[in-house]
Protein backbone atom coordinates (compact mmCIF):
# COMPACT_ATOMS: atom_id res chain seq x y z
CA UNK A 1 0.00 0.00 0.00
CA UNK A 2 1.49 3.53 -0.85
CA UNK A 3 1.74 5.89 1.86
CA UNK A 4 2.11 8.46 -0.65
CA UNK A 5 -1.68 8.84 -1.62
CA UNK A 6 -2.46 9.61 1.89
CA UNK A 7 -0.64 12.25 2.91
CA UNK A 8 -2.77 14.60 1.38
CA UNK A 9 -5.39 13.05 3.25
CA UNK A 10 -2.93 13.41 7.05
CA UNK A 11 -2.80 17.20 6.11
CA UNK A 12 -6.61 17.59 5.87
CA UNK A 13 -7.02 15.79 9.01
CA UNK A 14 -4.46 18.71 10.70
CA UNK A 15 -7.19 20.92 9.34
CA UNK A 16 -9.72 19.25 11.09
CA UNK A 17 -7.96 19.08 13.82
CA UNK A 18 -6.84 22.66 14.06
CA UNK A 19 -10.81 23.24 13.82
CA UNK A 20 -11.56 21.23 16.87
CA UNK A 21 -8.85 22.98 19.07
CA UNK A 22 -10.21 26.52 17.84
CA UNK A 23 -13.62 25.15 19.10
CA UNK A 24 -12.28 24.65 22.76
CA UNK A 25 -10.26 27.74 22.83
CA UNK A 26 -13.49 29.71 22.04
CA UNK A 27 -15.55 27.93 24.91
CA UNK A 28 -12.72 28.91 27.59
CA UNK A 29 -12.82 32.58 25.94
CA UNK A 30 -9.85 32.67 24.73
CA UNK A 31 -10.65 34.06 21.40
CA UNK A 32 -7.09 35.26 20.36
CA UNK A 33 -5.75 31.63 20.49
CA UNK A 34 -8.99 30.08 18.79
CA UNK A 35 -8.25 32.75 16.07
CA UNK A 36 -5.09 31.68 15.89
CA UNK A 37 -5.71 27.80 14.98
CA UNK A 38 -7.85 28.84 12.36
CA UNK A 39 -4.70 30.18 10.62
CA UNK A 40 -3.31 26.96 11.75
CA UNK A 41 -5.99 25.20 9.87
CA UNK A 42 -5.92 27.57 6.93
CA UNK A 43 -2.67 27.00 6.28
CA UNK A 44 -2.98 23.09 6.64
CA UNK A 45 -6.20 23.77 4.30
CA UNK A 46 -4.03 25.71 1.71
CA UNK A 47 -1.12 22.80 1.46
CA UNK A 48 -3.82 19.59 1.43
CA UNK A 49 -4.75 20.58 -2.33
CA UNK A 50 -1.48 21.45 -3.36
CA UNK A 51 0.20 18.33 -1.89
CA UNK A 52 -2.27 16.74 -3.39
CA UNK A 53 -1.60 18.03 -6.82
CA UNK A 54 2.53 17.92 -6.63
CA UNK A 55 1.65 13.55 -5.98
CA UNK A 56 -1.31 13.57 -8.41
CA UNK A 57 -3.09 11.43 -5.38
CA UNK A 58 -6.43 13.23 -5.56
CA UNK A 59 -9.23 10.60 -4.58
CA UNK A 60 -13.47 11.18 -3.57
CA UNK A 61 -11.87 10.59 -0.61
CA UNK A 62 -10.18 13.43 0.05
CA UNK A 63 -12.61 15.75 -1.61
CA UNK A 64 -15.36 14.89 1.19
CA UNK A 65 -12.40 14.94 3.85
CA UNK A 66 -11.55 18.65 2.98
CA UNK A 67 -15.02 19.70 3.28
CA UNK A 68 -15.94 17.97 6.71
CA UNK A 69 -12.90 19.14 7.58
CA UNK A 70 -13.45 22.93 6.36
CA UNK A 71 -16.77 22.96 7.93
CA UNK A 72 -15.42 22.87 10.89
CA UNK A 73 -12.32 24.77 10.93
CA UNK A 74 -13.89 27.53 8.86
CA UNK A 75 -17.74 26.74 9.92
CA UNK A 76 -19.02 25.38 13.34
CA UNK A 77 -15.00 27.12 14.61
CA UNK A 78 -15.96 31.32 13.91
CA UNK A 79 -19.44 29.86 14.86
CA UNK A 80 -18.53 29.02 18.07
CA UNK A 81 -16.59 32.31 18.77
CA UNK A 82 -19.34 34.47 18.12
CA UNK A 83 -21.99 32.27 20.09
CA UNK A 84 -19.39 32.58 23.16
CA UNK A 85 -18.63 36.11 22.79
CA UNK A 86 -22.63 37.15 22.41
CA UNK A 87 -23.39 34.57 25.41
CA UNK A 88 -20.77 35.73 27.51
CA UNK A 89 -19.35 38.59 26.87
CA UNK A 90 -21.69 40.93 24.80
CA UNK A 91 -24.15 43.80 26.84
CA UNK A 92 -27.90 43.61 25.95
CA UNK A 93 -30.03 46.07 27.09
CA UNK A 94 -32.89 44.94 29.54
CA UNK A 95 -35.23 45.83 27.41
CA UNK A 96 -34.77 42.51 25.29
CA UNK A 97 -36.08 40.14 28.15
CA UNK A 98 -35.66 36.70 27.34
CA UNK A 99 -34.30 37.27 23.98
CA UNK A 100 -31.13 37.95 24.86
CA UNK A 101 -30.49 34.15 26.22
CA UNK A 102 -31.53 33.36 22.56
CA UNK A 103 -30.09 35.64 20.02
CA UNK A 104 -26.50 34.40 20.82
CA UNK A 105 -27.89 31.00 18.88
CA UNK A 106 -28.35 32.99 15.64
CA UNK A 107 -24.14 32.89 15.51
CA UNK A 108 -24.82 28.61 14.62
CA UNK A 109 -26.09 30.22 11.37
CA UNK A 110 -22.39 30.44 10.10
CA UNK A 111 -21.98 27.18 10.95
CA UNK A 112 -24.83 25.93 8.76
CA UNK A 113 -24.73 28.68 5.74
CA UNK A 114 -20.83 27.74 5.52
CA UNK A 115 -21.64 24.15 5.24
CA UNK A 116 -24.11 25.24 2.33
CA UNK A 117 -21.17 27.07 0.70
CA UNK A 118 -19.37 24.02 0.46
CA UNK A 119 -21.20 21.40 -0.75
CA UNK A 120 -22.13 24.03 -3.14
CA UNK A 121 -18.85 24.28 -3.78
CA UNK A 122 -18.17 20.85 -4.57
CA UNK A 123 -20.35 20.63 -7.31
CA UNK A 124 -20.58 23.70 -8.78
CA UNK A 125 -18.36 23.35 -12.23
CA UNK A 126 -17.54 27.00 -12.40
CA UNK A 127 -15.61 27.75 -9.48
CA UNK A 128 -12.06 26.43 -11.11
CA UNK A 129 -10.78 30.38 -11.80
CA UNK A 130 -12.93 32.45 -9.25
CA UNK A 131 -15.08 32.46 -6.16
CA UNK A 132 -18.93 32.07 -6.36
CA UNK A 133 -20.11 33.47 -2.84
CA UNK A 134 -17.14 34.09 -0.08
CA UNK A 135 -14.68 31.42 0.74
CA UNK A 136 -15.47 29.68 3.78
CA UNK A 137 -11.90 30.76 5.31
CA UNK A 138 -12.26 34.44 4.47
CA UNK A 139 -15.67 34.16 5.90
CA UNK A 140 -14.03 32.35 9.48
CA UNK A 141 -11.01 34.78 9.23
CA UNK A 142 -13.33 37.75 9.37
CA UNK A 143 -15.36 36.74 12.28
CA UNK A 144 -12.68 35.62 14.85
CA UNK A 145 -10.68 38.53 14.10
CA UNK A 146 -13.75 40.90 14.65
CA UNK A 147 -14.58 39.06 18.19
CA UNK A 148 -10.81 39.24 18.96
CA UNK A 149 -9.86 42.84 17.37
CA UNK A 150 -12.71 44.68 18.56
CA UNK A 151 -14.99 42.80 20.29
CA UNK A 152 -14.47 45.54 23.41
CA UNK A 153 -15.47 48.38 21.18
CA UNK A 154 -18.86 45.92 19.96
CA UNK A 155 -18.88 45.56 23.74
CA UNK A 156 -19.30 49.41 24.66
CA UNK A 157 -21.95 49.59 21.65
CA UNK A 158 -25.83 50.18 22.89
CA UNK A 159 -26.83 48.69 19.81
CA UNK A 160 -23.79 45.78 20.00
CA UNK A 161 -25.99 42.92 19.82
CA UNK A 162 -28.22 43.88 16.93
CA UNK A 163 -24.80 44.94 14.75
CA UNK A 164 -23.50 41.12 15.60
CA UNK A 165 -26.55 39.71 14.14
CA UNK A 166 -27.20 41.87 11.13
CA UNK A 167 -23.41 40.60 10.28
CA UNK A 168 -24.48 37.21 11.35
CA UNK A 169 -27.52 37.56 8.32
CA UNK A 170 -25.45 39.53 5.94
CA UNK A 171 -22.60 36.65 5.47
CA UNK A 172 -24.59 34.06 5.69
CA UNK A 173 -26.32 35.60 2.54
CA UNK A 174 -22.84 36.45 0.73
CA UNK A 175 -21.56 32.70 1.38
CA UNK A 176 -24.20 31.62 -0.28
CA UNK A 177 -24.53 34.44 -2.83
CA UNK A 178 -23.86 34.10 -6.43
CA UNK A 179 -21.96 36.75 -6.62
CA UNK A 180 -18.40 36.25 -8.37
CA UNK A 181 -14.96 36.97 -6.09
CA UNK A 182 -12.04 36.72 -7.47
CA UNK A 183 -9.26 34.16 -6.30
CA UNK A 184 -5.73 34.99 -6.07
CA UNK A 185 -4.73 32.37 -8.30
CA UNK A 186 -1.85 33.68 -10.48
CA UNK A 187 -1.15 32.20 -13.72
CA UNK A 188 0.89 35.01 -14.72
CA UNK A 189 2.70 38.24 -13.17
CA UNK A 190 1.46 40.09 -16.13
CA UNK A 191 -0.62 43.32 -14.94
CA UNK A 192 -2.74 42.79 -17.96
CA UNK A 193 -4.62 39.70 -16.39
CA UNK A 194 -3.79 40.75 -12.74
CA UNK A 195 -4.81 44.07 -12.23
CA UNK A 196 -7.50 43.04 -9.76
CA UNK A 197 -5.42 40.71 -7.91
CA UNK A 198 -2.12 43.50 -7.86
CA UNK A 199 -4.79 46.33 -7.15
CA UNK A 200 -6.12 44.10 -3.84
CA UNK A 201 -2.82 43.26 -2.66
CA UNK A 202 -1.21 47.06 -2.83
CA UNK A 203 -4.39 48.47 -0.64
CA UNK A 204 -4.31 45.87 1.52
CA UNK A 205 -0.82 45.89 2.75
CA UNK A 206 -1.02 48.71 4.65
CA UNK A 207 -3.75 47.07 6.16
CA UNK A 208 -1.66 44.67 7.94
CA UNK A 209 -0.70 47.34 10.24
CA UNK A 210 -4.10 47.28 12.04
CA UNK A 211 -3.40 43.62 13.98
CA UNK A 212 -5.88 41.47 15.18
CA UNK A 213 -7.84 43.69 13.19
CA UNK A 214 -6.29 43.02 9.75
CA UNK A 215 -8.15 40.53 8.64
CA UNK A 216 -11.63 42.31 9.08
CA UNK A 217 -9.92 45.22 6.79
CA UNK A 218 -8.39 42.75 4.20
CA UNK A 219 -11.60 41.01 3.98
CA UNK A 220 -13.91 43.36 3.40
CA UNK A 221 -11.98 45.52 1.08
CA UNK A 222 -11.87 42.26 -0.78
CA UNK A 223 -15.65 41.66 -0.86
CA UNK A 224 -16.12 45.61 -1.49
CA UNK A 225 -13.96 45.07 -4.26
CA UNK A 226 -15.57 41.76 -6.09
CA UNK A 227 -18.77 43.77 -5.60
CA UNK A 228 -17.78 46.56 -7.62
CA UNK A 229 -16.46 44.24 -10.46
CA UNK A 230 -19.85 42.42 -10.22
CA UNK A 231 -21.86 45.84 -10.32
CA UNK A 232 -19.53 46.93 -13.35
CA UNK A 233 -20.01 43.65 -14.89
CA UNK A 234 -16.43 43.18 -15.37
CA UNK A 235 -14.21 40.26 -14.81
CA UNK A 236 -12.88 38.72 -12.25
């Protein structure tokens, strides 16, 4: 038997194990660290397909691996942040009653919408060159670094709880979307075909000044931008 055609396969599993560990960093509150094996599982995430290429050792297999695995790193993980920071950490006013021991369940929503995106994913044809909906990474990325970057400042907010959850309903809708974002897949350097992609990564650089708070300005500058190609009906 070749070992060969399952290390792809050992690398997803990291994934999905990175994913679990996120899961119990964000029940003990410890956001930063449960932001930080999402990376972990990103990265893992990232190398799975391409090891997986290099060994030409793709298999059904590991396509419905990478998914289970992907639903949880990049799915039921930022879900679980945001359900712990709105049950345990976010002010609602008293004027919600009882609704404030149930709104924190609306965060599970990421959980199930990312799913959606996937399995979506994995049979939608024309996703080979771009993005239909947001990646399910972005999409985790941007939610455990808003709970960890500025989850005080949602904190201090009158009107917190009802900004968590119209986020919680607005990317639910985009993972789902079909709206095209653009990958950064480069098949050449040449600005001609990569103005997008070389426009993105020059704003965004800056950007990684801001922190924990990075990837919520990354991220949204690169759904702002796919918007405005979509709007324009150009390419992407």
């Amino acid at each position: 038997m070749s070992i060969k055609k399952h290390i792809p396969n050992a690398i997803t599993c990291c994934n999905l194990f990175s994913g679990c560990i996120a899961c119990v960093m964000a029940f003990n509150g410890r956001f930063d660290l449960a932001m930080l094996f999402i990376v972990v599982g990103a990265v893992f995430d990232f190398f799975d397909g391409m090891v997986a290429r290099m060994l030409h050792v793709s298999s059904p297999l590991g396509v419905q691996m990478d998914s289970l695995a992907d639903d949880v790193t990049f799915g039921m993980a930022p879900a679980t942040i945001v359900f712990c920071y709105m049950k345990d950490v976010l002010y609602y006013p008293e004027y919600l009653g009882a609704f404030k021991e149930i709104i924190p369940y609306f965060a599970f929503l990421i959980a199930v919408f990312s799913a959606c995106r996937l399995a979506k994913f994995n049979i939608d044809t024309r996703q080979t060159n771009t993005f239909i909906g947001l990646p399910t990474p972005a999409n985790a990325l941007f939610w455990s670094s808003l709970v960890t970057g500025a989850g005080h400042w949602i904190f201090n907010l009158n009107a917190g709880w009802f900004l968590m959850l119209a986020l919680i309903l607005l990317f639910s809708y985009f993972l789902v979307s079909e709206i095209p974002m653009f990958s950064l897949k480069f098949k050449s350097f040449k600005w001609k075909y990569n103005k997008t992609r070389f426009v993105f990564l020059i704003v965004s650089l800056p950007m990684l000044a801001l922190g924990y708070l990075a990837p919520v300005a990354i991220i949204s500058w690169y759904m702002l931008l796919s918007i405005i190609l979509y709007v324009k009906g150009a390419r992407v």
